[in-house]
C-alpha atoms as a PDB file:
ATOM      1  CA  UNK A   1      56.115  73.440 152.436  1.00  0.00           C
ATOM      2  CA  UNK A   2      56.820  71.569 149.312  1.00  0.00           C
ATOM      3  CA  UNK A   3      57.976  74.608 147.507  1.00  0.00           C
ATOM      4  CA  UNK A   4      60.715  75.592 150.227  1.00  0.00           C
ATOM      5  CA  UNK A   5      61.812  72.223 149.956  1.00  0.00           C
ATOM      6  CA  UNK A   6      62.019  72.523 145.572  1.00  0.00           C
ATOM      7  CA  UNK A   7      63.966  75.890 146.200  1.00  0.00           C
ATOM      8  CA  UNK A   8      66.732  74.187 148.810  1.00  0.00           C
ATOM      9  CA  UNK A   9      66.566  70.690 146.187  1.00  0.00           C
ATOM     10  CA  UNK A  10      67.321  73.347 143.559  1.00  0.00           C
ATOM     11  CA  UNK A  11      69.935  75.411 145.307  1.00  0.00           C
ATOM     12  CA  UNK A  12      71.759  72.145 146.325  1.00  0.00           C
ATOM     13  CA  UNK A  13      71.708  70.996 142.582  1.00  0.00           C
ATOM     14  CA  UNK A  14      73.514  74.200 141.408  1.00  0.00           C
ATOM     15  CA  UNK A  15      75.517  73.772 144.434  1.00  0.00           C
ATOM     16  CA  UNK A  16      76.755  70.908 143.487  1.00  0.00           C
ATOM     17  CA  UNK A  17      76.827  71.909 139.778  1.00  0.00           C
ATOM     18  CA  UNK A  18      78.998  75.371 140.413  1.00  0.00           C
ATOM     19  CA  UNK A  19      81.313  72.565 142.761  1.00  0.00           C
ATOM     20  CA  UNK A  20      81.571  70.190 140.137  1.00  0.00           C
ATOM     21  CA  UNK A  21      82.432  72.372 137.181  1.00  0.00           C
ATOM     22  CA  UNK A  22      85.253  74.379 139.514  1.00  0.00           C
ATOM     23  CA  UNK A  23      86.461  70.565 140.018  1.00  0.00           C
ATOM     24  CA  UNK A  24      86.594  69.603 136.733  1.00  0.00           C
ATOM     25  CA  UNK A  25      88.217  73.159 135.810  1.00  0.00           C
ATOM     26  CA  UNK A  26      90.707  72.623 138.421  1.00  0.00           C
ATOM     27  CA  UNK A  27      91.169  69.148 136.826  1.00  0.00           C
ATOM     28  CA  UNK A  28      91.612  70.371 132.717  1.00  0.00           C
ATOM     29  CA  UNK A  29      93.888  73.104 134.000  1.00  0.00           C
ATOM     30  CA  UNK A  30      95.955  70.960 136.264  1.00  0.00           C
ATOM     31  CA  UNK A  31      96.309  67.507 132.838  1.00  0.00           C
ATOM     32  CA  UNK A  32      96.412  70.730 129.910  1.00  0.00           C
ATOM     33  CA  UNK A  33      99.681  71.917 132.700  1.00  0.00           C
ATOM     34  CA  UNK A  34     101.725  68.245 132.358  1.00  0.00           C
ATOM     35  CA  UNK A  35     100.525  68.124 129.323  1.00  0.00           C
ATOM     36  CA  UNK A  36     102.177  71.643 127.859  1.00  0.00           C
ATOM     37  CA  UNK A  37     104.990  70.749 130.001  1.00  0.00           C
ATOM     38  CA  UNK A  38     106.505  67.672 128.278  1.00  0.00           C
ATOM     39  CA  UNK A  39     108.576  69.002 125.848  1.00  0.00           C
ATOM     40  CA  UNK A  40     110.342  71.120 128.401  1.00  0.00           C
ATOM     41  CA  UNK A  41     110.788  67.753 130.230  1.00  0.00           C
ATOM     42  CA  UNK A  42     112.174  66.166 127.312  1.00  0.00           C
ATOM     43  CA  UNK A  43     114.544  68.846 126.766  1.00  0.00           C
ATOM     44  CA  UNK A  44     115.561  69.086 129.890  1.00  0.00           C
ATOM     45  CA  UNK A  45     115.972  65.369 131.165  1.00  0.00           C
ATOM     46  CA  UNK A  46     117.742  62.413 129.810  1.00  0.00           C
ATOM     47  CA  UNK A  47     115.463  59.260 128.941  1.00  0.00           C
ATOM     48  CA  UNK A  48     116.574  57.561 132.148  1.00  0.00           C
ATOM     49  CA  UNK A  49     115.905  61.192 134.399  1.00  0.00           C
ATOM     50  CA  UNK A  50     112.477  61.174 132.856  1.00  0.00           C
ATOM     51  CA  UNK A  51     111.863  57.730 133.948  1.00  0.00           C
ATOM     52  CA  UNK A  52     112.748  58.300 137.173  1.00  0.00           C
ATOM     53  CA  UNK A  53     111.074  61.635 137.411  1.00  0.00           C
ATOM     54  CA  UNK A  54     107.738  59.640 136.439  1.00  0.00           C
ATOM     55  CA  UNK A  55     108.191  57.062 139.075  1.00  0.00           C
ATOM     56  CA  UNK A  56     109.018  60.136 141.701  1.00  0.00           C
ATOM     57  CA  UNK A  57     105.250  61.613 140.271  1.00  0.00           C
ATOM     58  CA  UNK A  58     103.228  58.682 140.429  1.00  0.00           C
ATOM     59  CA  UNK A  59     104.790  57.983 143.597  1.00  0.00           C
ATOM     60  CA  UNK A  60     103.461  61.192 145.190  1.00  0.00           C
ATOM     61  CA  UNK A  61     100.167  60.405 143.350  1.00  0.00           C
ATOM     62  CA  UNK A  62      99.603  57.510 145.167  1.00  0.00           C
ATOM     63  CA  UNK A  63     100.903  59.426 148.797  1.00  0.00           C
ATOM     64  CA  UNK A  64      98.886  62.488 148.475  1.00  0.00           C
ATOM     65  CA  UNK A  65      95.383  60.943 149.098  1.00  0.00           C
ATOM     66  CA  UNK A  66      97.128  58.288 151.600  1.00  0.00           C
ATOM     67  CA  UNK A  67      98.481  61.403 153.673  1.00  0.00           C
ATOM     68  CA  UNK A  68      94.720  63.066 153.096  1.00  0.00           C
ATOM     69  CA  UNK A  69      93.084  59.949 154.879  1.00  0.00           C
ATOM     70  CA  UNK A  70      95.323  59.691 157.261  1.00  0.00           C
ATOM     71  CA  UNK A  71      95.259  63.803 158.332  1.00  0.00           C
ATOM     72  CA  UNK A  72      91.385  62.808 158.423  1.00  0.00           C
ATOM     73  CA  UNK A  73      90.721  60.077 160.242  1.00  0.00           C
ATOM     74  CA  UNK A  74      93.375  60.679 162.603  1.00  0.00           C
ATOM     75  CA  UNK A  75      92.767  64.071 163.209  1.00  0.00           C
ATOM     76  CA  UNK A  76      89.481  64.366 164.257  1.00  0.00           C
ATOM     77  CA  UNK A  77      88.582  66.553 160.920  1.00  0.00           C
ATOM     78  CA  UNK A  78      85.477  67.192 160.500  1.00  0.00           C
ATOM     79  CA  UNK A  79      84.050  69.090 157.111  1.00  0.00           C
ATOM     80  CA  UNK A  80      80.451  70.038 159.258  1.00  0.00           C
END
């Protein structure tokens, strides 16, 4: 009994690994992106258009997860 148990521990813990690491993929890809992007930005946009292009982007930071919660707990959503 207590080895069936070790072998689902250890298939959750490289479940979670193998979710973790495609997260934090997903995350370098997505900050290397903005990151390769800014001169093209700066080329593109005037000081003042940047500005207001960063407000516009933090702005839908701040919305996305608000919308998320909202889809959830309103919804009926359930991950299970």
């Amino acid at each position: 009994m207590r080895g069936a148990r070790r072998s689902r521990d250890a298939a959750e813990g490289l479940r979670l690994l193998r979710e973790g690491g495609l997260y934090v993929l997903a995350l370098f890809l997505l900050r290397a992106g903005n990151f390769l992007l800014i001169p093209l930005y700066l080329k593109l946009l005037a000081p003042d258009e940047y500005g207001a292009f960063g407000v516009v982007r933090h702005l839908i930071n701040l919305l996305v997860p608000l919308v998320v919660l909202v889809y959830v707990l309103f919804s009926g959503f359930s991950p299970h």
